[in-house]
C-alpha atoms as a PDB file:
ATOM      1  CA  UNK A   1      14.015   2.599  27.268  1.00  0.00           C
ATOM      2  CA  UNK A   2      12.751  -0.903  27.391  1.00  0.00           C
ATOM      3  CA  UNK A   3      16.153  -4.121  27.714  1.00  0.00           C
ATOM      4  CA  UNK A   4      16.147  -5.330  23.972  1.00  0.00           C
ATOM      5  CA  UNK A   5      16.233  -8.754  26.317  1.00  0.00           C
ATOM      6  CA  UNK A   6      12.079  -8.224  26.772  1.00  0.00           C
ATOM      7  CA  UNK A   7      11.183  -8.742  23.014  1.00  0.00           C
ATOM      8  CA  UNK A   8       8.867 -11.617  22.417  1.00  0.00           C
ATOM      9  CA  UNK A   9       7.067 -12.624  19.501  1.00  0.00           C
ATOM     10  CA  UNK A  10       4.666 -10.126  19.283  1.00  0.00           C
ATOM     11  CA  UNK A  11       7.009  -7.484  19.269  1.00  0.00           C
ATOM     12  CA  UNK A  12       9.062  -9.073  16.006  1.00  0.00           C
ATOM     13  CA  UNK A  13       5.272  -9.295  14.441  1.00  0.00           C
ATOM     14  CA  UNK A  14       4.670  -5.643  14.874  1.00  0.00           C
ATOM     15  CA  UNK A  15       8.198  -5.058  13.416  1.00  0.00           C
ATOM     16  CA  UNK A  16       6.764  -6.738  10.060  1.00  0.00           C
ATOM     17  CA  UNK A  17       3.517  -4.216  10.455  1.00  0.00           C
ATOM     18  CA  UNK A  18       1.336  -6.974   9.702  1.00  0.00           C
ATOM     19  CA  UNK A  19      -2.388  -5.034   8.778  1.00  0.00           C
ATOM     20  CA  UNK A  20       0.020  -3.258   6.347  1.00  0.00           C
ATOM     21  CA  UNK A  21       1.491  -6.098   5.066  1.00  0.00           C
ATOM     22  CA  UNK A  22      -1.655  -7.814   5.126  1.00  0.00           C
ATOM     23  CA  UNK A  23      -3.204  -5.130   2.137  1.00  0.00           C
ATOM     24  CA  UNK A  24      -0.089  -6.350  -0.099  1.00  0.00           C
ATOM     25  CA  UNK A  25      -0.950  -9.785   0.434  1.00  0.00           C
ATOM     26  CA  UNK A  26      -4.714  -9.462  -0.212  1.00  0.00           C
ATOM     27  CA  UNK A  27      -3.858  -7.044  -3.275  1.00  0.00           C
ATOM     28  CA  UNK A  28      -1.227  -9.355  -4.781  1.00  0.00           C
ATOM     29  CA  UNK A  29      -3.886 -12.260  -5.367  1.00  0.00           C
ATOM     30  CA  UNK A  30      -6.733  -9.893  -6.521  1.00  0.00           C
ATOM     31  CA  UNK A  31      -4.407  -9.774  -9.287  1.00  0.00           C
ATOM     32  CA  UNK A  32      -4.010 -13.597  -9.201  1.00  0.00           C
ATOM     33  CA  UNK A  33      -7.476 -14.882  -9.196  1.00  0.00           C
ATOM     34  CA  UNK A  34      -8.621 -11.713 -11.918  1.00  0.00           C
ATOM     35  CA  UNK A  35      -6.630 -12.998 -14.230  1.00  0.00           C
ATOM     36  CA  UNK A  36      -8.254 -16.666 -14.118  1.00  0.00           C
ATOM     37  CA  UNK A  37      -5.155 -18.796 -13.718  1.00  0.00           C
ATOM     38  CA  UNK A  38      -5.612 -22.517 -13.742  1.00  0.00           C
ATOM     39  CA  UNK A  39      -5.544 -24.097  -9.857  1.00  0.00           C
ATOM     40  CA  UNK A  40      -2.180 -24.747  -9.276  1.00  0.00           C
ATOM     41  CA  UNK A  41      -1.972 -25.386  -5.352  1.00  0.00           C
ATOM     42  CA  UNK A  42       1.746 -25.037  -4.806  1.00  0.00           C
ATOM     43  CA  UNK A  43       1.814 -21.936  -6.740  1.00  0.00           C
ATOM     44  CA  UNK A  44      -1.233 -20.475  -5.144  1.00  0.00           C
ATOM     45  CA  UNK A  45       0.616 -21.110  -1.875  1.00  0.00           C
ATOM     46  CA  UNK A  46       4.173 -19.899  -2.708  1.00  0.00           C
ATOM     47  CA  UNK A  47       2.337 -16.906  -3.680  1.00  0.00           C
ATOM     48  CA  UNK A  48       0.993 -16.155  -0.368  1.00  0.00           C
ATOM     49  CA  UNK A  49       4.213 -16.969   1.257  1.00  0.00           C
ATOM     50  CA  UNK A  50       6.277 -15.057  -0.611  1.00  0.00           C
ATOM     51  CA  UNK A  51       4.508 -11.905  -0.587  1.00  0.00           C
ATOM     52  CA  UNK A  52       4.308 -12.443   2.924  1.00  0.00           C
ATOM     53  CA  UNK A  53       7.645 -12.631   3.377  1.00  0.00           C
ATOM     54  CA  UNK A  54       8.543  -9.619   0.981  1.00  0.00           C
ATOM     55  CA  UNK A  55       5.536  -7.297   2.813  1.00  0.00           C
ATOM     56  CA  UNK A  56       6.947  -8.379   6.462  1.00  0.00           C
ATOM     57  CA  UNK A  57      10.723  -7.846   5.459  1.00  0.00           C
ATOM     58  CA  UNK A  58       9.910  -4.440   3.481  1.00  0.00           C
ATOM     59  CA  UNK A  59       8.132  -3.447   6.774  1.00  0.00           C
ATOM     60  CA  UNK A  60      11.176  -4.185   9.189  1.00  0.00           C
ATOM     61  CA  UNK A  61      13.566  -2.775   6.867  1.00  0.00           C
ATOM     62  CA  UNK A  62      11.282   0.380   6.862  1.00  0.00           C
ATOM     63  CA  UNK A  63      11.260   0.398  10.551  1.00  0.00           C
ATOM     64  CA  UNK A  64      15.112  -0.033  10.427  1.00  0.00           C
ATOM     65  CA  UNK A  65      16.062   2.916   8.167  1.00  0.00           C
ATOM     66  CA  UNK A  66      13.017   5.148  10.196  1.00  0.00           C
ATOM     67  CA  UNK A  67      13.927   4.348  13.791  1.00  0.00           C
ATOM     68  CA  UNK A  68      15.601   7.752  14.524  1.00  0.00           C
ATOM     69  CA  UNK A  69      12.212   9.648  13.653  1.00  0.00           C
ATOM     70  CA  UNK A  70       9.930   7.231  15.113  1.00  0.00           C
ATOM     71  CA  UNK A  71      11.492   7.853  18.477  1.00  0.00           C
ATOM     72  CA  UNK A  72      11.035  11.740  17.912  1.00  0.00           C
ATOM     73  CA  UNK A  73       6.769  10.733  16.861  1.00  0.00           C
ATOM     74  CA  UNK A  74       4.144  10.161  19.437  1.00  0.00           C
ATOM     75  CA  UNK A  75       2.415   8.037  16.513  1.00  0.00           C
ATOM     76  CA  UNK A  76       5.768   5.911  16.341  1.00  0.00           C
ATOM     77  CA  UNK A  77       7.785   6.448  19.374  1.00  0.00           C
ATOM     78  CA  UNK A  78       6.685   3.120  20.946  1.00  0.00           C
ATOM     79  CA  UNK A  79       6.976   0.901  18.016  1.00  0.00           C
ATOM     80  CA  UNK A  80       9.649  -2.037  18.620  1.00  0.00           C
ATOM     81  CA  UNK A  81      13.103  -0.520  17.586  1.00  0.00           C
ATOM     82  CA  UNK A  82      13.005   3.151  18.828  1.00  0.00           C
ATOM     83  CA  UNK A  83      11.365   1.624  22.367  1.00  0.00           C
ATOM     84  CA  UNK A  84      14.254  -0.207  22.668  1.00  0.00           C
ATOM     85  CA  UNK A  85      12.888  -3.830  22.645  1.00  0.00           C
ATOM     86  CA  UNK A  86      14.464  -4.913  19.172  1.00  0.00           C
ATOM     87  CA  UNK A  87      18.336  -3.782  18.827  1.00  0.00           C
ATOM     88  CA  UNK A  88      18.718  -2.229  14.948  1.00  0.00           C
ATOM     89  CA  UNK A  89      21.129  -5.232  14.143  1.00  0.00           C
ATOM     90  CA  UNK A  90      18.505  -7.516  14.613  1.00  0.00           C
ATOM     91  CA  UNK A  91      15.782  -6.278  12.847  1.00  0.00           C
ATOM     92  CA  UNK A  92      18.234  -5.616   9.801  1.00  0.00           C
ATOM     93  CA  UNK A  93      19.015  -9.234  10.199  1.00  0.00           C
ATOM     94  CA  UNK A  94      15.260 -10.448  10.372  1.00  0.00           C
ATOM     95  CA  UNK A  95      13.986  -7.809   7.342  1.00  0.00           C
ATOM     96  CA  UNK A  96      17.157  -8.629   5.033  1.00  0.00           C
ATOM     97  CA  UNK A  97      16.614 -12.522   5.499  1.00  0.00           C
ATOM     98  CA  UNK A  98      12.494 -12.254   5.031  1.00  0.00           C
ATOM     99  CA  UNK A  99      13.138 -10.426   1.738  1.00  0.00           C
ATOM    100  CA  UNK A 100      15.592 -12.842   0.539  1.00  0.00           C
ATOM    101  CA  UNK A 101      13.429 -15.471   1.585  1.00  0.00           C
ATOM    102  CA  UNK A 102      10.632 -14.507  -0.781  1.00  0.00           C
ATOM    103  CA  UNK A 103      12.743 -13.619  -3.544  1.00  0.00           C
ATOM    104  CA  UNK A 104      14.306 -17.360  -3.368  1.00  0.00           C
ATOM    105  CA  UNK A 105      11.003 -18.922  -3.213  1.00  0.00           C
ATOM    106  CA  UNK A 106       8.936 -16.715  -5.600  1.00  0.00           C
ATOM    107  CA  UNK A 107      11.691 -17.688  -8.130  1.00  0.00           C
ATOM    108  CA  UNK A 108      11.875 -21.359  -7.212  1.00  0.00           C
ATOM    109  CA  UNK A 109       7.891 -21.894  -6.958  1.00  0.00           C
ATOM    110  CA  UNK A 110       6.233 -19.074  -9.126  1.00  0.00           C
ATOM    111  CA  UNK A 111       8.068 -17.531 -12.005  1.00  0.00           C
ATOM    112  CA  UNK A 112      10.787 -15.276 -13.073  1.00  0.00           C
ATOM    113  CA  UNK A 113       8.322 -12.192 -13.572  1.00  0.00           C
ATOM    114  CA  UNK A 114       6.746 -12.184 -10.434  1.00  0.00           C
ATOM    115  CA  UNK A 115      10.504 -12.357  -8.864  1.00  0.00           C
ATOM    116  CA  UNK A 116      10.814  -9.238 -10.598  1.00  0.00           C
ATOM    117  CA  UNK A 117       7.951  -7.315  -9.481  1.00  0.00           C
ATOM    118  CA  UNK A 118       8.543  -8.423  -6.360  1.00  0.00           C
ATOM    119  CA  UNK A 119      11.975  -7.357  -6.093  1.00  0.00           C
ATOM    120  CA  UNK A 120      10.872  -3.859  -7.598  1.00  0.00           C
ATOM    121  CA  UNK A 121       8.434  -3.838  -5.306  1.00  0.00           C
ATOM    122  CA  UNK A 122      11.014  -3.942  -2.083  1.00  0.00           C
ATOM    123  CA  UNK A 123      13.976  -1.676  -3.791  1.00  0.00           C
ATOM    124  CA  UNK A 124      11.633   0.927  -4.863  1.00  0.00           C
ATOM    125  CA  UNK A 125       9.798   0.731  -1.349  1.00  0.00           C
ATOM    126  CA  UNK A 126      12.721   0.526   1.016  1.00  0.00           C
ATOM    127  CA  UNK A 127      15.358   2.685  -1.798  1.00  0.00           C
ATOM    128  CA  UNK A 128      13.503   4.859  -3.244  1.00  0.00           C
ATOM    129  CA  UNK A 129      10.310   5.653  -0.956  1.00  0.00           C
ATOM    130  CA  UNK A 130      11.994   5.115   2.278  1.00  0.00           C
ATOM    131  CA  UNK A 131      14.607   7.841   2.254  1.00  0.00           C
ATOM    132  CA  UNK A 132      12.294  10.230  -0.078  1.00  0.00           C
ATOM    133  CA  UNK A 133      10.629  10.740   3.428  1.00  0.00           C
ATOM    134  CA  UNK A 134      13.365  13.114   4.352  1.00  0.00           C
ATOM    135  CA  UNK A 135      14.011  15.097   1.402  1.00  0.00           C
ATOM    136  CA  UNK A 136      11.170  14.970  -1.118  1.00  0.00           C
ATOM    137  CA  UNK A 137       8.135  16.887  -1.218  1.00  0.00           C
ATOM    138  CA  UNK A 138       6.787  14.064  -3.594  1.00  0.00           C
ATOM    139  CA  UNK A 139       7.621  11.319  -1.060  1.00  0.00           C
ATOM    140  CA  UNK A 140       4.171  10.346  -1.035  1.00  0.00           C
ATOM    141  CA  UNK A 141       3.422   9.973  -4.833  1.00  0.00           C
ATOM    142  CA  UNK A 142       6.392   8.072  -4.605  1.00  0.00           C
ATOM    143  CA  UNK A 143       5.042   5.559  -1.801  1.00  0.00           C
ATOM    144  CA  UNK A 144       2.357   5.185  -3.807  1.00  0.00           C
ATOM    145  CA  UNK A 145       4.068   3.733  -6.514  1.00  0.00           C
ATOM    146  CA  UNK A 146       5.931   1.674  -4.604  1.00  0.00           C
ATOM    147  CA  UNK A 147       2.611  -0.038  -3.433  1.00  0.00           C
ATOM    148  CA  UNK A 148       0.633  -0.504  -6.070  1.00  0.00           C
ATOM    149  CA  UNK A 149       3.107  -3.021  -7.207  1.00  0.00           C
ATOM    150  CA  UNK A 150       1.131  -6.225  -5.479  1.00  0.00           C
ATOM    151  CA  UNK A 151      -1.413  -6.441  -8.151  1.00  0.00           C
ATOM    152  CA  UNK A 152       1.198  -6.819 -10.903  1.00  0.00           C
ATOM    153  CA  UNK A 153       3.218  -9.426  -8.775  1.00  0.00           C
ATOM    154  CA  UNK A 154       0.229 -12.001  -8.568  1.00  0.00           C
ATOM    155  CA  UNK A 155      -1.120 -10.742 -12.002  1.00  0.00           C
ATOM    156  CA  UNK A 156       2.349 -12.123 -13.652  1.00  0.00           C
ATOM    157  CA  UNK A 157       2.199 -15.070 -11.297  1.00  0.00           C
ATOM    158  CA  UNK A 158      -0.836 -15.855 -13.178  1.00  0.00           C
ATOM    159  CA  UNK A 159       0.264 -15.568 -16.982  1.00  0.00           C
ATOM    160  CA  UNK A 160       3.875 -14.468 -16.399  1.00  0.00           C
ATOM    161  CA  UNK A 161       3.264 -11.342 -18.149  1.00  0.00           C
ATOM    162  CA  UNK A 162       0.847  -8.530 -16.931  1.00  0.00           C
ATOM    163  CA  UNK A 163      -2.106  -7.391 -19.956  1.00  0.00           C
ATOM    164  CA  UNK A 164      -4.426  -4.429 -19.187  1.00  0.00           C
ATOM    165  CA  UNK A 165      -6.466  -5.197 -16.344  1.00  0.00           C
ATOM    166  CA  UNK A 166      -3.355  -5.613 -14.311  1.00  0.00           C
ATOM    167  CA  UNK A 167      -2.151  -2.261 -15.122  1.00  0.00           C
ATOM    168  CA  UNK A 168      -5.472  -1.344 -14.518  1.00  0.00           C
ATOM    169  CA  UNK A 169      -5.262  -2.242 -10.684  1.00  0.00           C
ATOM    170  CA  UNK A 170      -2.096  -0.966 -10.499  1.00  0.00           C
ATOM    171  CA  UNK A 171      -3.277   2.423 -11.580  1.00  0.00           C
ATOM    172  CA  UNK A 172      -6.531   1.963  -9.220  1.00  0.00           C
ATOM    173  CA  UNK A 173      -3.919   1.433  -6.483  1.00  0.00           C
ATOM    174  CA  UNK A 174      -1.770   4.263  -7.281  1.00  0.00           C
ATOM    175  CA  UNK A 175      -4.740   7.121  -7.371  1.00  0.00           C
ATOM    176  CA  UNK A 176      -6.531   4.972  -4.408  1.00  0.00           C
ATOM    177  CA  UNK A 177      -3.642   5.773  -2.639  1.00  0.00           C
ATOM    178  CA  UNK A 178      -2.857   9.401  -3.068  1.00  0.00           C
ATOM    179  CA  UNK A 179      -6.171  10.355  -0.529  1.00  0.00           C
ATOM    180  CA  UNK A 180      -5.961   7.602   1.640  1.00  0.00           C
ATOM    181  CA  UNK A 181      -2.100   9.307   2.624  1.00  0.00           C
ATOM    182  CA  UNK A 182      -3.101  12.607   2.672  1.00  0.00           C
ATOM    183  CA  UNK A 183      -5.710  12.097   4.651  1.00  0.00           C
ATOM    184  CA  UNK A 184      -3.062  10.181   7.278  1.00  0.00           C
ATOM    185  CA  UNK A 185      -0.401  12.935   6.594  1.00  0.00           C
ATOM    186  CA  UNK A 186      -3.272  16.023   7.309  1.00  0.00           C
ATOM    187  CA  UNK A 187      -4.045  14.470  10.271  1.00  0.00           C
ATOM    188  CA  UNK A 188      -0.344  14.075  11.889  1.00  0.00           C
ATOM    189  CA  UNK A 189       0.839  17.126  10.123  1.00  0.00           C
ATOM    190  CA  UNK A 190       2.552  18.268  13.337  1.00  0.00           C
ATOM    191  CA  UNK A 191       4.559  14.565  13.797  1.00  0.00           C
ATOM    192  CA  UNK A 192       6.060  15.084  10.502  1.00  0.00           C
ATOM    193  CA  UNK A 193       7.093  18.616  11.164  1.00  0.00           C
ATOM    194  CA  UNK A 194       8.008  17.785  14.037  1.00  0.00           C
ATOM    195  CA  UNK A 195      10.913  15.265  11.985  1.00  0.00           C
ATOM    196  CA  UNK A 196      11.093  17.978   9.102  1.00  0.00           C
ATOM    197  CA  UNK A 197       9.763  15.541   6.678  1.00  0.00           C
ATOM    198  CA  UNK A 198       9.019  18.088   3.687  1.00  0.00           C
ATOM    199  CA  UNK A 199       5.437  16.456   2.855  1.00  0.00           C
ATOM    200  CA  UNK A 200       2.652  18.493   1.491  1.00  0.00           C
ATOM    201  CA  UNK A 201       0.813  18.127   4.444  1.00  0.00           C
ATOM    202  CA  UNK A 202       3.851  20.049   6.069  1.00  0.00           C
ATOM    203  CA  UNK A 203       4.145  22.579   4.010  1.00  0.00           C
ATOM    204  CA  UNK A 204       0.484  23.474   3.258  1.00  0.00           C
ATOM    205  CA  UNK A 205      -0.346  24.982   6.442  1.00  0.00           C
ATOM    206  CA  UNK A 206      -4.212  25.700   5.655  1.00  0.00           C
ATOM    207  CA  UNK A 207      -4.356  22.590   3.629  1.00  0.00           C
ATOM    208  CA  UNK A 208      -6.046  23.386   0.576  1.00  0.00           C
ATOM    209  CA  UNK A 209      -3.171  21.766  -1.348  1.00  0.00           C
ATOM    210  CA  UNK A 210      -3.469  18.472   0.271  1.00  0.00           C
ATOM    211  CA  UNK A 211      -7.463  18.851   0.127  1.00  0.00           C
ATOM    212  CA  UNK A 212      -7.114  19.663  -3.705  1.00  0.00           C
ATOM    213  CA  UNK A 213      -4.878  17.148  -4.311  1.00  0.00           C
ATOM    214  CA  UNK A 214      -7.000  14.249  -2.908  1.00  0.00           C
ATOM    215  CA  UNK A 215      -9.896  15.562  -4.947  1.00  0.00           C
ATOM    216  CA  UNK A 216      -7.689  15.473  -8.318  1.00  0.00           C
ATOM    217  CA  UNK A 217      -6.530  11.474  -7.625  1.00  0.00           C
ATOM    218  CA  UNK A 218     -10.109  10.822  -6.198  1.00  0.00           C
ATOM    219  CA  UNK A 219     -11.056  12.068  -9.665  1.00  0.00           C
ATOM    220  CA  UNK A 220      -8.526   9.849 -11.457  1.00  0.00           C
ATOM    221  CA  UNK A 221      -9.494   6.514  -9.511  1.00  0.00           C
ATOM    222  CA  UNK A 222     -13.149   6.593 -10.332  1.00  0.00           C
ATOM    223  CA  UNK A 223     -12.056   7.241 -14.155  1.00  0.00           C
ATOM    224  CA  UNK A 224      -9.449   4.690 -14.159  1.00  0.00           C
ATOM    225  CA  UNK A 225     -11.711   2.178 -11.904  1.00  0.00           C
ATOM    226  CA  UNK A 226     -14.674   1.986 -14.795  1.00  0.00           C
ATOM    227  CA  UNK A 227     -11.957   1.502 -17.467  1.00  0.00           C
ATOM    228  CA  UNK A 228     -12.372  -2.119 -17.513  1.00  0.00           C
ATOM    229  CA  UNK A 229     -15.905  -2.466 -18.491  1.00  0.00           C
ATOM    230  CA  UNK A 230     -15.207  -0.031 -21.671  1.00  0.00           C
ATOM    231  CA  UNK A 231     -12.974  -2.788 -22.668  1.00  0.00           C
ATOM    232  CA  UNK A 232     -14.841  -5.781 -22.227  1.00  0.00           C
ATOM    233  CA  UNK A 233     -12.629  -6.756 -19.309  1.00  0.00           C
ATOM    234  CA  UNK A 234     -15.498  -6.594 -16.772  1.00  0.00           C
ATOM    235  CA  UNK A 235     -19.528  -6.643 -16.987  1.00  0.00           C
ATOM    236  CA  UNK A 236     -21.641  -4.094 -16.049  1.00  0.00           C
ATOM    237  CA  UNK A 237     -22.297  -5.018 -12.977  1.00  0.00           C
ATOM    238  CA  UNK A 238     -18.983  -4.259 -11.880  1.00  0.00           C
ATOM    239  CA  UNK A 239     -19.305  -0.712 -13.550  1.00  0.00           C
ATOM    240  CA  UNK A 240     -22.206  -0.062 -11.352  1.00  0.00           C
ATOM    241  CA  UNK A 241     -20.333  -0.835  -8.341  1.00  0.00           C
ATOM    242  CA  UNK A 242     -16.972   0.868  -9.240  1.00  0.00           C
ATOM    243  CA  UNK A 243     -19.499   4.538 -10.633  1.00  0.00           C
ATOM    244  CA  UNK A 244     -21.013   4.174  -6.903  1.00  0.00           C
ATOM    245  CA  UNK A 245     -18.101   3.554  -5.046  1.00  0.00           C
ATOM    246  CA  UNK A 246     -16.007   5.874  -6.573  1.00  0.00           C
ATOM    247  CA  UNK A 247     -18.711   8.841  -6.685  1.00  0.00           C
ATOM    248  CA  UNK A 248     -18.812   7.820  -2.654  1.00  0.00           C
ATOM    249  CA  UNK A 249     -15.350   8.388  -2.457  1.00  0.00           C
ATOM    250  CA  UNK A 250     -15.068  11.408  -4.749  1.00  0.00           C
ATOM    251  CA  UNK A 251     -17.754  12.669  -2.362  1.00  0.00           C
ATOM    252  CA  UNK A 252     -15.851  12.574   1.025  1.00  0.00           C
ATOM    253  CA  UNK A 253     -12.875  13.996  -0.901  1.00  0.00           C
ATOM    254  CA  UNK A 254     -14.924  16.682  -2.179  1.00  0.00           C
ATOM    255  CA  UNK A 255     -15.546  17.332   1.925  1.00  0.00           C
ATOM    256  CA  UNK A 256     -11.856  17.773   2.504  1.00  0.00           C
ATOM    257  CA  UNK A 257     -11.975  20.352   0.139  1.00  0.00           C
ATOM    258  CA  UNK A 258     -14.043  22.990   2.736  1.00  0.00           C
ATOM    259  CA  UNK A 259     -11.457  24.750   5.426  1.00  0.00           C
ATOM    260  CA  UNK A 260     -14.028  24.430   8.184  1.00  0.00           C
ATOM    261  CA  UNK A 261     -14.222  21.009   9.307  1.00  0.00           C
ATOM    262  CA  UNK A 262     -10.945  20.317   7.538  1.00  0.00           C
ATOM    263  CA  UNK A 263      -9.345  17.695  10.517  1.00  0.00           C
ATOM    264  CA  UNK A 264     -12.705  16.024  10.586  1.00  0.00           C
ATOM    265  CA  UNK A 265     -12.972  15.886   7.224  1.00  0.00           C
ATOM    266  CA  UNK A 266      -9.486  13.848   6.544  1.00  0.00           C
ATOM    267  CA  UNK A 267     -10.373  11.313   9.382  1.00  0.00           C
ATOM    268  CA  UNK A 268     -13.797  10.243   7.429  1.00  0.00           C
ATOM    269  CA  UNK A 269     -11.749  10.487   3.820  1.00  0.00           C
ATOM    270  CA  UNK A 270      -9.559   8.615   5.599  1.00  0.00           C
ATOM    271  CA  UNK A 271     -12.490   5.327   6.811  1.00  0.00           C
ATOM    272  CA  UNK A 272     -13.936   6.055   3.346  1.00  0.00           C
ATOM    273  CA  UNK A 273     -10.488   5.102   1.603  1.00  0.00           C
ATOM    274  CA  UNK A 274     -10.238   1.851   3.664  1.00  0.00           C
ATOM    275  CA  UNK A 275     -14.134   0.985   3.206  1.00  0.00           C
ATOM    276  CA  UNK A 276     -13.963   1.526  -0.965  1.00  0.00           C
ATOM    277  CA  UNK A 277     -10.892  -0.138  -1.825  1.00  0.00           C
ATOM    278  CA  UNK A 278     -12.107  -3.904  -0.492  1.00  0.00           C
ATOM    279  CA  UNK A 279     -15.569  -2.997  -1.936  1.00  0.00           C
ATOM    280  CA  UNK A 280     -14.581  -2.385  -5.706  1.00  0.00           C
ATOM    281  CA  UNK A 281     -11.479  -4.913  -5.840  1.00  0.00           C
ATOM    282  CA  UNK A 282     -13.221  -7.696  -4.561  1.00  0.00           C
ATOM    283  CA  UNK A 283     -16.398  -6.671  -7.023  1.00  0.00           C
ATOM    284  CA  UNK A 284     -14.040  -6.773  -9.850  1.00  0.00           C
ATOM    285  CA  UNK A 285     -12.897 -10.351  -9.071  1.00  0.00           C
ATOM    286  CA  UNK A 286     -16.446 -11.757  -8.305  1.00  0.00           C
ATOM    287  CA  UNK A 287     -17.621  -9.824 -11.647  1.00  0.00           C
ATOM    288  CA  UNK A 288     -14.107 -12.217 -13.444  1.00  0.00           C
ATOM    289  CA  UNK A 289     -14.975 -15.358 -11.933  1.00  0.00           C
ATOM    290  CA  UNK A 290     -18.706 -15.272 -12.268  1.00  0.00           C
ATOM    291  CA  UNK A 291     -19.050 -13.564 -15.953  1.00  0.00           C
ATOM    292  CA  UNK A 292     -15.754 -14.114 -17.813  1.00  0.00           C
END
């Protein structure tokens, strides 16, 4: 084990998972700039702090509450806390003061709604997600939820209210989700057995479960995704892109599906998930600012 003494920067940054955190930021102000708020600098920039600050202390905290099974995970066992180079205390200290960083300024600089969210966001990620790990089979439907919250947080920092198209993303981001984490959960099945997490993945030992479920929310994105062009909320060019995306993805999720090929299968669902999502948000936002 690694002297907690040998921690330098990079090691704190890690602790905050920062390509994680980084999707919650960029998600967040898809659903600020959708919903066609006036420019208000100080706002706009608030926004980006504070979400940083809630996604980086969210992250730690994670880390915190995790670091027994990390240390029993190849995937994990290296990561700052269970190596050894940040003592527990201090990255309580660093997640709990990052959270209430955000929460001050989102309240202070943005509004009272977006506060909210954003405070949902970290209690039902670190309270409710976090320890559902260990003891619910629906731990990852639950994680889901619990991140699909970004889009509503810079949707009500916009109009301090959310209307349709922000539930919209949030319900793109919830059934986006669901295949993107089975995908990772297939693939380090044995890590999470190996920690008795009681996840799907776990407990579906030729996987057809996992594979079917993936298919069903793969199914459910590309309906939900095309919703806002049925009600005049998009044009259709964005329909074109969200039916071809979405039959992409539905596609590579229908390839998870076969038993043979089933490991190679979830790695490429897996790329898919993390090509599409960029692709169709950042279409609907171009198709807002440019048509509507």
């Amino acid at each position: 084990m690694t002297n907690s003494t040998t921690a330098g920067f990079g090691d704190y940054l890690e602790l905050t998972k920062p390509r994680l955190s980084m999707l919650s930021v960029l998600t967040t102000l898809i659903g600020y700039v959708a919903a066609r708020p006036p420019w208000l600098p100080v706002e706009f920039i608030s926004l980006i702090i504070g979400t940083c600050l809630a996604a980086g202390g969210v992250a730690t905290l994670n880390q915190w509450l995790e670091a027994d099974t990390d240390a029993k995970m190849r995937r994990t066992a290296d990561r700052p806390i269970p190596s050894g180079k940040i003592p527990t205390g201090s990255a309580f200290v660093l997640g709990a003061l990052m959270c209430g960083a955000s929460l001050g300024l989102m309240f202070i600089k943005v509004n009272g709604m977006a506060t909210l969210f954003t405070l949902i966001t970290m209690i039902s990620y670190v309270g409710w997600y976090t320890p559902a790990k260990r003891s619910s089979r629906w731990s990852t439907e639950i994680g889901a939820l619990a991140g699909a919250f970004p889009p509503l947080i810079g949707w009500s920092a916009a109009e301090a209210g959310v209307s349709a198209l922000g539930w919209v993303l949030f319900g793109i981001l919830v059934f986006w989700q669901i295949p993107h984490f089975m995908a990772i959960a297939w693939t380090y099945r044995h890590d999470y057995a190996a920690v008795d997490f009681p996840m799907l993945s776990v407990r579906d030992e030729n996987g057809g479960w996992v594979a079917g479920w993936s298919f069903i929310n793969a199914l459910l994105l590309l309906a939900v995704s095309v919703v806002p062009a049925f009600l005049g909320l998009t044009s259709n060019y964005y329909l074109i892109v969200a039916g071809l995306t979405g039959l992409w993805f539905l596609w590579r999720a229908a390839l998870f599906l076969r038993p043979v090929g089933r490991d190679q299968a979830a790695r490429k669902l897996f790329y898919a998930s993390i090509i599409y999502l960029p692709i169709t948000l950042f279409a609907l936002v171009a198709d807002r600012v440019i048509f509507f």
